[in-house]
Structures are given as C-alpha cells and as structure tokens.
C-alpha atoms as a PDB file:
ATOM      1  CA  UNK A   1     195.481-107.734-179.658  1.00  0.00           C
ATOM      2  CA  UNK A   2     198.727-108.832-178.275  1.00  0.00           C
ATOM      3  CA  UNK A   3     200.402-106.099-175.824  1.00  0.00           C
ATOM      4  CA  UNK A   4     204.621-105.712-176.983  1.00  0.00           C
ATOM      5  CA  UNK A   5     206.408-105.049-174.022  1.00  0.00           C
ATOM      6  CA  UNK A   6     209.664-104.250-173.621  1.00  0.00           C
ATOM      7  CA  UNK A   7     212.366-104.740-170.389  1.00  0.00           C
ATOM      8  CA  UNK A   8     215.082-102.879-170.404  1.00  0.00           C
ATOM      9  CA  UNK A   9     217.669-104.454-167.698  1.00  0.00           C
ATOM     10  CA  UNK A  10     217.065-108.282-166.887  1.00  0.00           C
ATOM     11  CA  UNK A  11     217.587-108.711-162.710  1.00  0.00           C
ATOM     12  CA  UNK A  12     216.150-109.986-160.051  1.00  0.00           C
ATOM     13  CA  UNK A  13     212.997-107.424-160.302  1.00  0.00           C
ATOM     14  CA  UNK A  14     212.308-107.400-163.864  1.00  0.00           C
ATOM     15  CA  UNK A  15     212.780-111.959-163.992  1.00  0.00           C
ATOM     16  CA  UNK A  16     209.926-111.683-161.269  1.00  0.00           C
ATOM     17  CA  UNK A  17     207.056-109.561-163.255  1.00  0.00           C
ATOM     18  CA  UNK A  18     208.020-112.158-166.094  1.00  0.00           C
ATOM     19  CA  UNK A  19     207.936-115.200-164.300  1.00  0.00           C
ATOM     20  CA  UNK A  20     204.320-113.843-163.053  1.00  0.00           C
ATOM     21  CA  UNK A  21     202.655-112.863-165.987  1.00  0.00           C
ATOM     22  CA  UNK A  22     203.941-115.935-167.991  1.00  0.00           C
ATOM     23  CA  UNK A  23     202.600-118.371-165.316  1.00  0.00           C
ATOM     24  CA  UNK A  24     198.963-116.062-165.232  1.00  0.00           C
ATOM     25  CA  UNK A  25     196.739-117.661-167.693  1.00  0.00           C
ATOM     26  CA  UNK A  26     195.006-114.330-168.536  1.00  0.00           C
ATOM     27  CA  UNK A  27     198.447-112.321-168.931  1.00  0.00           C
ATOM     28  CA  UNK A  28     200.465-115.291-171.259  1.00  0.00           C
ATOM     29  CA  UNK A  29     197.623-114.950-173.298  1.00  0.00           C
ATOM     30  CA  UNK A  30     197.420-111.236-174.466  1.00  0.00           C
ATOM     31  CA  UNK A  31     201.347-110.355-173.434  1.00  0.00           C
ATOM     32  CA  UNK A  32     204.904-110.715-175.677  1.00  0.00           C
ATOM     33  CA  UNK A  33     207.793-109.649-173.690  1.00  0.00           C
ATOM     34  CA  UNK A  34     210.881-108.570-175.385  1.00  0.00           C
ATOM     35  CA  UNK A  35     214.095-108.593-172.694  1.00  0.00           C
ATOM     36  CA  UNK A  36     217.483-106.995-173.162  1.00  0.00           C
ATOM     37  CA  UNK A  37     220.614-108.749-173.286  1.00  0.00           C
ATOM     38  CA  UNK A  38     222.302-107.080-170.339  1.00  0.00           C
ATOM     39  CA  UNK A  39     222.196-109.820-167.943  1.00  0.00           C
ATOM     40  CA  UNK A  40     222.451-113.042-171.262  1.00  0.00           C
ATOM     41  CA  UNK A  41     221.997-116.145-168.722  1.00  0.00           C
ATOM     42  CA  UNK A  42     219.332-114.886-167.006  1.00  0.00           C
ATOM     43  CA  UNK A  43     217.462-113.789-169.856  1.00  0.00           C
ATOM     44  CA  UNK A  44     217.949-116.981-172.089  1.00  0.00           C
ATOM     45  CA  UNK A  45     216.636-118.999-169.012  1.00  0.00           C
ATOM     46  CA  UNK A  46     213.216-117.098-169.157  1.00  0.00           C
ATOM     47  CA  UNK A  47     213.281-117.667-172.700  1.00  0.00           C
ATOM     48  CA  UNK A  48     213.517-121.044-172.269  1.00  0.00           C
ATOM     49  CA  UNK A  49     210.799-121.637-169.738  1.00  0.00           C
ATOM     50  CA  UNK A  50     208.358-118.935-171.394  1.00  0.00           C
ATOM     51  CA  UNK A  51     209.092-119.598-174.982  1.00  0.00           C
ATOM     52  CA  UNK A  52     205.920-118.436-176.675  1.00  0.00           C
ATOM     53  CA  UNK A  53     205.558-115.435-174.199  1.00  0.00           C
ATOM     54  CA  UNK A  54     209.581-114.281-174.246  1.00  0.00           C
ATOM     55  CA  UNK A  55     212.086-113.296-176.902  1.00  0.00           C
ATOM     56  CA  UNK A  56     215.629-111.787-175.789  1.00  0.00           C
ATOM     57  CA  UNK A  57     216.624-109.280-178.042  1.00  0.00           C
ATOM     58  CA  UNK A  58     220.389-108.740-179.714  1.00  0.00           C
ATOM     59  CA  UNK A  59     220.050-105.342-177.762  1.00  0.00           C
ATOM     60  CA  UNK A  60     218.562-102.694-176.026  1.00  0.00           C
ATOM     61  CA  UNK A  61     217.641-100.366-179.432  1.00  0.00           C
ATOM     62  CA  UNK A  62     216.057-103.816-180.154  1.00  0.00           C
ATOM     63  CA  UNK A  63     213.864-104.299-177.171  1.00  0.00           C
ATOM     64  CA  UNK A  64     212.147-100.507-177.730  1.00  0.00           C
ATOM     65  CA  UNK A  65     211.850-101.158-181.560  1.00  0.00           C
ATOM     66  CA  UNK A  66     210.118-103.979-181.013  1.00  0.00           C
ATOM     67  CA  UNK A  67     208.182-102.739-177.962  1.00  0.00           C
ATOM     68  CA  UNK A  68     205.480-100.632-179.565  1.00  0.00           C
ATOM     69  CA  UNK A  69     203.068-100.734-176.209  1.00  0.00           C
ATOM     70  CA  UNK A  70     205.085-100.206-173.059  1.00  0.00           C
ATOM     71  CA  UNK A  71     208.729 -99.913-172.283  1.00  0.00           C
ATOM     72  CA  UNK A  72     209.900-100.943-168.413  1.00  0.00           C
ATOM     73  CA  UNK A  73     212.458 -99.181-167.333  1.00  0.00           C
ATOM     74  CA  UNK A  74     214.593-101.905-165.250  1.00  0.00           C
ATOM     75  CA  UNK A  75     218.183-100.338-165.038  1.00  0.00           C
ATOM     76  CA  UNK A  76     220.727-100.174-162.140  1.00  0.00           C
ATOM     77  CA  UNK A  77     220.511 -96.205-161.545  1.00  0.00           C
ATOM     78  CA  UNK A  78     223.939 -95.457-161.732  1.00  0.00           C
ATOM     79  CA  UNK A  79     223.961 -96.895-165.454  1.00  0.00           C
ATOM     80  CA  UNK A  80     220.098 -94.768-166.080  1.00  0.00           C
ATOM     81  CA  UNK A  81     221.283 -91.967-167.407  1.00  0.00           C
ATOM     82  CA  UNK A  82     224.113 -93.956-169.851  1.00  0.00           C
ATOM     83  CA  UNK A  83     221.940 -96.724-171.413  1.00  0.00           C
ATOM     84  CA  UNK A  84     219.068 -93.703-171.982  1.00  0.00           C
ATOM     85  CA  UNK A  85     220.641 -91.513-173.756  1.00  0.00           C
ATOM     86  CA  UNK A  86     222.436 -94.172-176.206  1.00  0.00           C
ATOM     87  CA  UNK A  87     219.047 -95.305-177.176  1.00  0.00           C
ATOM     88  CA  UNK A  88     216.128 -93.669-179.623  1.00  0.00           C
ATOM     89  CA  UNK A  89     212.741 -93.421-177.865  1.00  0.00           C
ATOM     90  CA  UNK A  90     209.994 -92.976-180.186  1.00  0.00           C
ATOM     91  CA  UNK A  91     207.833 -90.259-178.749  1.00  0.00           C
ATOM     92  CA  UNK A  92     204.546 -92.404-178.344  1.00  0.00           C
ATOM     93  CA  UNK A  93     206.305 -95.341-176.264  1.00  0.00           C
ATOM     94  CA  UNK A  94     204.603 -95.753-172.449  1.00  0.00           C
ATOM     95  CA  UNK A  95     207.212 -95.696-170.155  1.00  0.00           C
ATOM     96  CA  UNK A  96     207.520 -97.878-166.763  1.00  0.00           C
ATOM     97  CA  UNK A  97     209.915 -96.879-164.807  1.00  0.00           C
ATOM     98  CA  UNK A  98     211.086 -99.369-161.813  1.00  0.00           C
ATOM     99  CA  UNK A  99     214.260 -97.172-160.942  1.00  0.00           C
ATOM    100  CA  UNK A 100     214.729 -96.440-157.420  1.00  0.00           C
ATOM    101  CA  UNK A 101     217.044 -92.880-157.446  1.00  0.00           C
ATOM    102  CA  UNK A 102     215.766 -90.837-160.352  1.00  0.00           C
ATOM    103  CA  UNK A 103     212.068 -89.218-160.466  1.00  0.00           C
ATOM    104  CA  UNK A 104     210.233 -89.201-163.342  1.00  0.00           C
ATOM    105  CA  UNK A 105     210.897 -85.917-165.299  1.00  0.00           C
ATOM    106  CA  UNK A 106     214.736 -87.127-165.611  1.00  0.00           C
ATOM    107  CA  UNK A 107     213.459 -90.273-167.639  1.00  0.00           C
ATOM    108  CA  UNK A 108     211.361 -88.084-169.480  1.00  0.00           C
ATOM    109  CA  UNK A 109     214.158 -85.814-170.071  1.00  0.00           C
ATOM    110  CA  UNK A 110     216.448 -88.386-171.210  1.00  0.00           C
ATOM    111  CA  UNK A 111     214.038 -90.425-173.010  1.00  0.00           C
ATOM    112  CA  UNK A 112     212.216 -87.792-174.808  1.00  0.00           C
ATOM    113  CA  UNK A 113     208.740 -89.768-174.725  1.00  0.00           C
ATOM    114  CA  UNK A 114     205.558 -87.445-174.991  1.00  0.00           C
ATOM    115  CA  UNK A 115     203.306 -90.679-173.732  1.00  0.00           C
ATOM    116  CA  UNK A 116     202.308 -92.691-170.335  1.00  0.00           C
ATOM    117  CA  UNK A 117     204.874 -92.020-167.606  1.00  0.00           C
ATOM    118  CA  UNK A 118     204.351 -94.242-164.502  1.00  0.00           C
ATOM    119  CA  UNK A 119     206.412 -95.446-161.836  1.00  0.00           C
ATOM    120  CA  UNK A 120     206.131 -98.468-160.032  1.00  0.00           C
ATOM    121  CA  UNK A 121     207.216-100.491-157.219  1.00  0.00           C
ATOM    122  CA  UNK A 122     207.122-104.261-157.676  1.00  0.00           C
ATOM    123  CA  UNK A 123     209.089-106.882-155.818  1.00  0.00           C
ATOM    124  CA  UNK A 124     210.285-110.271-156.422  1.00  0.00           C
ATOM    125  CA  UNK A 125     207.408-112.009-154.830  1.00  0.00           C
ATOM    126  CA  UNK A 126     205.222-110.770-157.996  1.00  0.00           C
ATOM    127  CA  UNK A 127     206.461-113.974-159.568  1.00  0.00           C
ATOM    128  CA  UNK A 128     204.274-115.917-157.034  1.00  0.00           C
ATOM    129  CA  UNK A 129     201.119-113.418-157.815  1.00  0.00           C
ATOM    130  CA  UNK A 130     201.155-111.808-154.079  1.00  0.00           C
ATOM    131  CA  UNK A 131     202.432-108.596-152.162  1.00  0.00           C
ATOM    132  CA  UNK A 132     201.852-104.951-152.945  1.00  0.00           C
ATOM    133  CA  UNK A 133     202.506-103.192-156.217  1.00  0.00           C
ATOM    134  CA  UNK A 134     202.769 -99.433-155.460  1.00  0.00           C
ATOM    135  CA  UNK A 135     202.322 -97.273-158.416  1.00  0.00           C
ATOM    136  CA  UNK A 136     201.765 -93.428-159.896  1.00  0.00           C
ATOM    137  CA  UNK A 137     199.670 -91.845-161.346  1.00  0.00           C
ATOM    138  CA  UNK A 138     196.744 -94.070-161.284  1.00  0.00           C
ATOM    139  CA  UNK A 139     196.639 -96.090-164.834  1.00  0.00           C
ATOM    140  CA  UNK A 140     193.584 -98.196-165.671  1.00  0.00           C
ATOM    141  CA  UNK A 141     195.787 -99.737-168.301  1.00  0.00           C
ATOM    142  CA  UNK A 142     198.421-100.661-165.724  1.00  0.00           C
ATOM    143  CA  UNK A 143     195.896-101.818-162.803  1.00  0.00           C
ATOM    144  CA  UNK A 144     194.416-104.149-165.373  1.00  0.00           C
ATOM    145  CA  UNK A 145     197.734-105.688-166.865  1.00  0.00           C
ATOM    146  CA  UNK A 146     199.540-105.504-163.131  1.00  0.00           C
ATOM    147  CA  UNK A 147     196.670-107.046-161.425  1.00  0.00           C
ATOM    148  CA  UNK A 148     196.978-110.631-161.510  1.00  0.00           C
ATOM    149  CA  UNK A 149     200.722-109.943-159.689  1.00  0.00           C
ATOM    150  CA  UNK A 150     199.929-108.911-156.642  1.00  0.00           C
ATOM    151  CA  UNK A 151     198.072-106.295-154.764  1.00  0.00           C
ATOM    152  CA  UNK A 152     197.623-102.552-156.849  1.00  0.00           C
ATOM    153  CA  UNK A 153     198.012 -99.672-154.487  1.00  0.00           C
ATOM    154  CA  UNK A 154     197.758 -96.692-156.246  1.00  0.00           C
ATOM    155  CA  UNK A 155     199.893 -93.496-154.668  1.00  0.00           C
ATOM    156  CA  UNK A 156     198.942 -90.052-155.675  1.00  0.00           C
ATOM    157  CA  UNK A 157     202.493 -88.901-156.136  1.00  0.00           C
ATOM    158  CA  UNK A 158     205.961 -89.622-156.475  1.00  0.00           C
ATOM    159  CA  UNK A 159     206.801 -88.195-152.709  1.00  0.00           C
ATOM    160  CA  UNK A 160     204.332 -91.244-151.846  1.00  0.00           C
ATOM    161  CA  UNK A 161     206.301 -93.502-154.080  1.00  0.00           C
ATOM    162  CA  UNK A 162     209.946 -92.458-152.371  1.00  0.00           C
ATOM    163  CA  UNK A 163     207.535 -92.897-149.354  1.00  0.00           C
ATOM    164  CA  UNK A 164     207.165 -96.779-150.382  1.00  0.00           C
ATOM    165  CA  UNK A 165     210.406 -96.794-151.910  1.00  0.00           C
ATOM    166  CA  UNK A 166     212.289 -95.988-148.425  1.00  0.00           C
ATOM    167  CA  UNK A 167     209.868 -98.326-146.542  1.00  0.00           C
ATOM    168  CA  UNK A 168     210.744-101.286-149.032  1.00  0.00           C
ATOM    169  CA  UNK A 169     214.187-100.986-147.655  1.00  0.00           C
ATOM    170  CA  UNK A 170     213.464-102.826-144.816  1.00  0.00           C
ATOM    171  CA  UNK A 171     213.420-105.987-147.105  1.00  0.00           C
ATOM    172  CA  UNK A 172     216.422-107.512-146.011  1.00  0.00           C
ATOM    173  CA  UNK A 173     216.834-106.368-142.709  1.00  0.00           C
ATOM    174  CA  UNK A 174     213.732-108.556-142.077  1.00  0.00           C
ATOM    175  CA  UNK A 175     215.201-111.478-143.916  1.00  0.00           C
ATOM    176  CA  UNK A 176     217.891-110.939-141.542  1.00  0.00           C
ATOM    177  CA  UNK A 177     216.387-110.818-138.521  1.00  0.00           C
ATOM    178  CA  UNK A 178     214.122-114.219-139.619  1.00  0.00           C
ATOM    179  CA  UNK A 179     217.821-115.141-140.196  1.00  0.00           C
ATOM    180  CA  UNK A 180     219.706-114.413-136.738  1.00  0.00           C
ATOM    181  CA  UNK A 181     215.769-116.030-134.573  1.00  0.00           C
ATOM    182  CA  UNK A 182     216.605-119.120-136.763  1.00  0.00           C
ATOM    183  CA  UNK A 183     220.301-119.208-136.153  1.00  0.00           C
ATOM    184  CA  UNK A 184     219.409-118.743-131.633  1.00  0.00           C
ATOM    185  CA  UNK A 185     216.992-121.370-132.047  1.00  0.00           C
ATOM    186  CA  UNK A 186     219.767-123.518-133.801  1.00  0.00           C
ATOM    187  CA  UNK A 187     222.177-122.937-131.095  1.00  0.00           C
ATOM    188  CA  UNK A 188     219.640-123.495-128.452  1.00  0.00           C
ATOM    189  CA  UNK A 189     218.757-127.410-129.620  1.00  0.00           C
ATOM    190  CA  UNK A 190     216.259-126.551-133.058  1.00  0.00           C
ATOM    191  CA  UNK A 191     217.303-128.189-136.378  1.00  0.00           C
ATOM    192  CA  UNK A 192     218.332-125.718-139.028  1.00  0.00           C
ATOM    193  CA  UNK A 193     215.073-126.650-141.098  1.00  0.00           C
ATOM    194  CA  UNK A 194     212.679-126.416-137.670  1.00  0.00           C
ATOM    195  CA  UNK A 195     213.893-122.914-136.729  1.00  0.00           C
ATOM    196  CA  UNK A 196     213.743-121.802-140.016  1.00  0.00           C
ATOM    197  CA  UNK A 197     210.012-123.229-140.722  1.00  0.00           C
ATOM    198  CA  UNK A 198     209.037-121.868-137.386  1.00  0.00           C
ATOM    199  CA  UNK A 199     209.864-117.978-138.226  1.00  0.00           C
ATOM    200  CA  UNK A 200     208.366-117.765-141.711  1.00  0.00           C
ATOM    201  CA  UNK A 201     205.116-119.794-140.604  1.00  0.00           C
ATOM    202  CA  UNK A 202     205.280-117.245-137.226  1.00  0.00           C
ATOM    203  CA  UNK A 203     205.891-114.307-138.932  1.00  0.00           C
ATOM    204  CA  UNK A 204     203.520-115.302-141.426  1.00  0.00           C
ATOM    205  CA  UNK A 205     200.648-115.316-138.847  1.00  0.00           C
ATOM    206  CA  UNK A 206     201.538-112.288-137.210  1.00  0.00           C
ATOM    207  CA  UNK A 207     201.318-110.364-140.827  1.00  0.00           C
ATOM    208  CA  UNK A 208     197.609-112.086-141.218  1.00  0.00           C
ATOM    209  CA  UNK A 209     196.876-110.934-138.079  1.00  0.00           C
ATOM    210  CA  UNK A 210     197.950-107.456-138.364  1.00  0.00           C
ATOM    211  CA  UNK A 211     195.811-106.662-141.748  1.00  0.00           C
ATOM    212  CA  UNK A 212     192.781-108.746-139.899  1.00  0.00           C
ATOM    213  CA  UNK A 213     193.065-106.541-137.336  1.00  0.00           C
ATOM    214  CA  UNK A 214     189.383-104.405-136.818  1.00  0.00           C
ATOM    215  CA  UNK A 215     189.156-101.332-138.228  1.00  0.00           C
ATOM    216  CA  UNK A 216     189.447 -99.280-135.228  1.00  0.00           C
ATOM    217  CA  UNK A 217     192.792-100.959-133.899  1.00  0.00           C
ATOM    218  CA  UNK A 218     196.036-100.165-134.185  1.00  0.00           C
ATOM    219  CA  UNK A 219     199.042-102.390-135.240  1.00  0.00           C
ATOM    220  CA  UNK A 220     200.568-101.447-132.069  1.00  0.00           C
ATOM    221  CA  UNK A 221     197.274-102.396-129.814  1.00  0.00           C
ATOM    222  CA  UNK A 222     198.160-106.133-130.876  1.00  0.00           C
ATOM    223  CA  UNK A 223     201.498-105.837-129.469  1.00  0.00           C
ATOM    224  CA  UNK A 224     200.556-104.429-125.639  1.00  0.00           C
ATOM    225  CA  UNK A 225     197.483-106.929-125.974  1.00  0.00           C
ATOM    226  CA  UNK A 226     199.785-109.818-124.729  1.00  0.00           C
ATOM    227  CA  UNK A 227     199.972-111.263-121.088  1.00  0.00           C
ATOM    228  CA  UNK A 228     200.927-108.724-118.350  1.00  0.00           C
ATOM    229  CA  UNK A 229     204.120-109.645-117.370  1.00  0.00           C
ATOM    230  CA  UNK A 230     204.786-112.742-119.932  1.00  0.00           C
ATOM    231  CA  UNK A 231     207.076-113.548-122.621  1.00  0.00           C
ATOM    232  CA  UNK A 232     206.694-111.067-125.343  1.00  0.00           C
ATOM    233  CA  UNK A 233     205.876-108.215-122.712  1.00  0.00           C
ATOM    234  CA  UNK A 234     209.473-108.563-121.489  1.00  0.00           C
ATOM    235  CA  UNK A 235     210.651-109.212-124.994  1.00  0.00           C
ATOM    236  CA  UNK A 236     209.488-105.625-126.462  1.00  0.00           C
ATOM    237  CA  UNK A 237     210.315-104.064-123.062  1.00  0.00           C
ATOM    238  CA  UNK A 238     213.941-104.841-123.411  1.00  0.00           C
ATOM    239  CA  UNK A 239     213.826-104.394-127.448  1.00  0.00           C
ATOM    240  CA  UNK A 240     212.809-100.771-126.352  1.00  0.00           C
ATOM    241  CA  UNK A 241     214.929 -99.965-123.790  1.00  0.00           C
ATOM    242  CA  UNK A 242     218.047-100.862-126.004  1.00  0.00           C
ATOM    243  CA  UNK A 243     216.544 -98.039-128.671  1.00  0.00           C
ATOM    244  CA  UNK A 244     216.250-101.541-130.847  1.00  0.00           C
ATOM    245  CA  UNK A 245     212.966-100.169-132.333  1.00  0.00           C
ATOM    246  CA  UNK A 246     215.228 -96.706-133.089  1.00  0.00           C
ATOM    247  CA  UNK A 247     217.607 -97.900-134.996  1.00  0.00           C
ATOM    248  CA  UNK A 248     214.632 -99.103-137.515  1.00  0.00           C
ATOM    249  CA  UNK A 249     213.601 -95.643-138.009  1.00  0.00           C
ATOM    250  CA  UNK A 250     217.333 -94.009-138.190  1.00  0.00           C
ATOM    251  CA  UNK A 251     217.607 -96.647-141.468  1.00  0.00           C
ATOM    252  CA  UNK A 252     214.289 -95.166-142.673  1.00  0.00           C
ATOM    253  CA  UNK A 253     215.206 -91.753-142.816  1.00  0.00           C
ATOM    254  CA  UNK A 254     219.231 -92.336-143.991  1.00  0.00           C
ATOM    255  CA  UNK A 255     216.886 -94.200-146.804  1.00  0.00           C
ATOM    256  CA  UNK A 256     214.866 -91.534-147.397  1.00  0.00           C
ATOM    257  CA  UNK A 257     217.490 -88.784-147.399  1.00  0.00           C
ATOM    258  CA  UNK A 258     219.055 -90.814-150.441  1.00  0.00           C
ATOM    259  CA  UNK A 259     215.988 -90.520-152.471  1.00  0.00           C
ATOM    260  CA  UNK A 260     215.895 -86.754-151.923  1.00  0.00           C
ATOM    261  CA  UNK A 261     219.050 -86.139-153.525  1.00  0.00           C
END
C-alpha cells in the first residue's frame, strides 16, 4: 500500500527528505508525496525530477486532503500559527512537525489532530542518505520510513529535541569557519579549490576519528593526545586563551534561551 504524504512548506529542509526518499529504491517505491505551493519553483523542480513519486498541489487544504497517512509540518514559525489555523485537519492525520520555535501541544492545539504527533530534526544532508535524524517519541512507523535518510536517534522528549535543536545551530558557524581556514590558506599561496578540498577532506577525518574513538575516551582526549609542544598544541592553547572555545558555548545557550520562550 502506497503511504500519501503530505509537505506543508517547500524549503531547503523539506526539498532534502524528498530528494532522499525519491532517490532510495525502497522509499520511491511505497511513498507519494504531495508538496504545497508556497515556494512554486522549487516545488515544480522536484516534480520534475521525481515525477511518479511527487505531485504539487494547487494549495495547502490540497496537500492534507490528499495526504491521508502523514502530514509534515515544514513552515517558517513565524507563519505556523497563520497557515494552521486557515486549514481543516481531519482528526486522524499523523502529524510531523519539523518547526524549530513551537512545541508540540501548540500544533496540536492549532491543528486539532487526535493522531501521531512527532517531531523531528532532519537536515539537508538527508538528501544524500547520511547524518543524524533526531526524533520524539520513538515511532516504529517513522524509524522504518526515515531510515534509509540518515542515522535515527530517538530522544525521549522534546527538552532533548530543543537540546538537538540548539546544538544544530552550530551549522553554519562551522561552514564558516571551513570558510575563513580556506580563505588564510588562499592568502598564504593555496588555490581556492586546494584550500577548500583540504578542510572538508580534514575535517572529514577528524569527525571519523572522533566517533572511532574507543569507548572509554573522550572527544577531548584526542585533542591533548597531540605532540607536546607542536602545532596544534599551540593552536588550541591560544584558541583558549582568547575564550575562542567560549564564545561557542555563549551561542549555545542565546540558542537555547530562544527555544524556551
């Protein structure tokens, strides 16, 4: 039996867990995905590529008609409330929620659904079928259809989840700093596509490393496991000394204190 799924919001997020479960052979098969029109261009282009997996819809009341197994929830939070309460939830619709700001008993308020509530973390490298896919409450159903996108870690609340959430934040600072390494070895006699190959295939290795790590070490044992007096010992020293490593965790927790609002 074919699972009807609906997406309401089409962005960078919700074009990911398409792209991945159209290009899983096990997911194209037993899937239909029904996308809103918010974001047309975007939405007509996975329609193109996916055409036997992906119909875009004339509108949101549209997508959840058609979407008699699960809904995803996709929306920019400041428009959550809004788009909602416009629409008519039936009260046996699954709800998947992928917004970032409001817990879980305002969708249910809003939406008025008396089914599965979960909430999920996914990212855009699900299109590519890696990295972690935090969820709660733990779902067979949605460890089974999620699985093939990446890696399931199931949370036991939603203060875990905001955990995660804050945690995913640091996204683009580390694009950033991959970024500014590149741009030094640039200026110091690299080619733009050298420096930039060299810090995603280092960075890379270092993340291997880390989970390979036995079970009794710490992330941190890696990092004072380096030559006494070398390179990357005067590296971290100074990193430290500048409060570089602070300034991390002051982002966490300004993340964290605008979940709990």
């Amino acid at each position: 039996m074919t699972i009807q799924m609906g997406i309401l919001g089409t962005g960078q997020i919700s074009s990911a867990l398409v792209t991945g479960f159209c290009t899983d052979d096990a997911s194209k098969q037993k899937l239909h995905i029904y996308l809103s029109p918010r974001n047309a261009q975007k939405a007509a282009a996975l329609a193109q590529q996916f055409p036997e997996q992906v119909t875009v819809c004339a509108s949101n009341q549209e997508v959840l008609d058609q979407a008699k197994d699960w809904v995803i929830l996709a929306l920019l939070p400041r428009d959550t409330q809004r788009v909602i309460q416009e629409l008519h939830f039936a009260p046996e619709q699954n709800i998947l929620s992928l917004i970032s700001d409001h817990p879980m008993h305002d969708i249910l308020r809003w939406t008025g659904t008396k089914a599965k509530a979960i909430r999920m973390v996914p990212l855009p490298f699900a299109a590519m079928h890696i990295g972690p896919i935090a969820y709660c409450p733990a779902d067979a159903e949605i460890r089974d259809l999620f699985a093939p996108l990446g890696q399931l870690i199931e949370l036991p609340d939603e203060q875990a989840l905001n955990t995660i959430l804050t945690l995913t934040s640091l996204m683009s600072p580390f694009y950033l700093l991959i970024h500014h390494a590149a741009e030094w070895g640039k200026q110091n006699g690299m080619t733009d596509r050298a420096a930039v190959d060299y810090m995603t295939s280092f960075f890379e290795a270092l993340s291997v490393m880390a989970r390979q790590a036995p079970d009794n070490a710490t992330v941190a044992e890696l990092c004072y496991d380096t030559t006494k007096g070398g390179l990357n010992e005067s590296a971290y020293r100074y990193i430290t000394q500048q409060g570089g490593y602070d300034i991390w965790m002051q982002a966490l927790e300004q993340v964290k204190q605008r979940l709990q609002k």
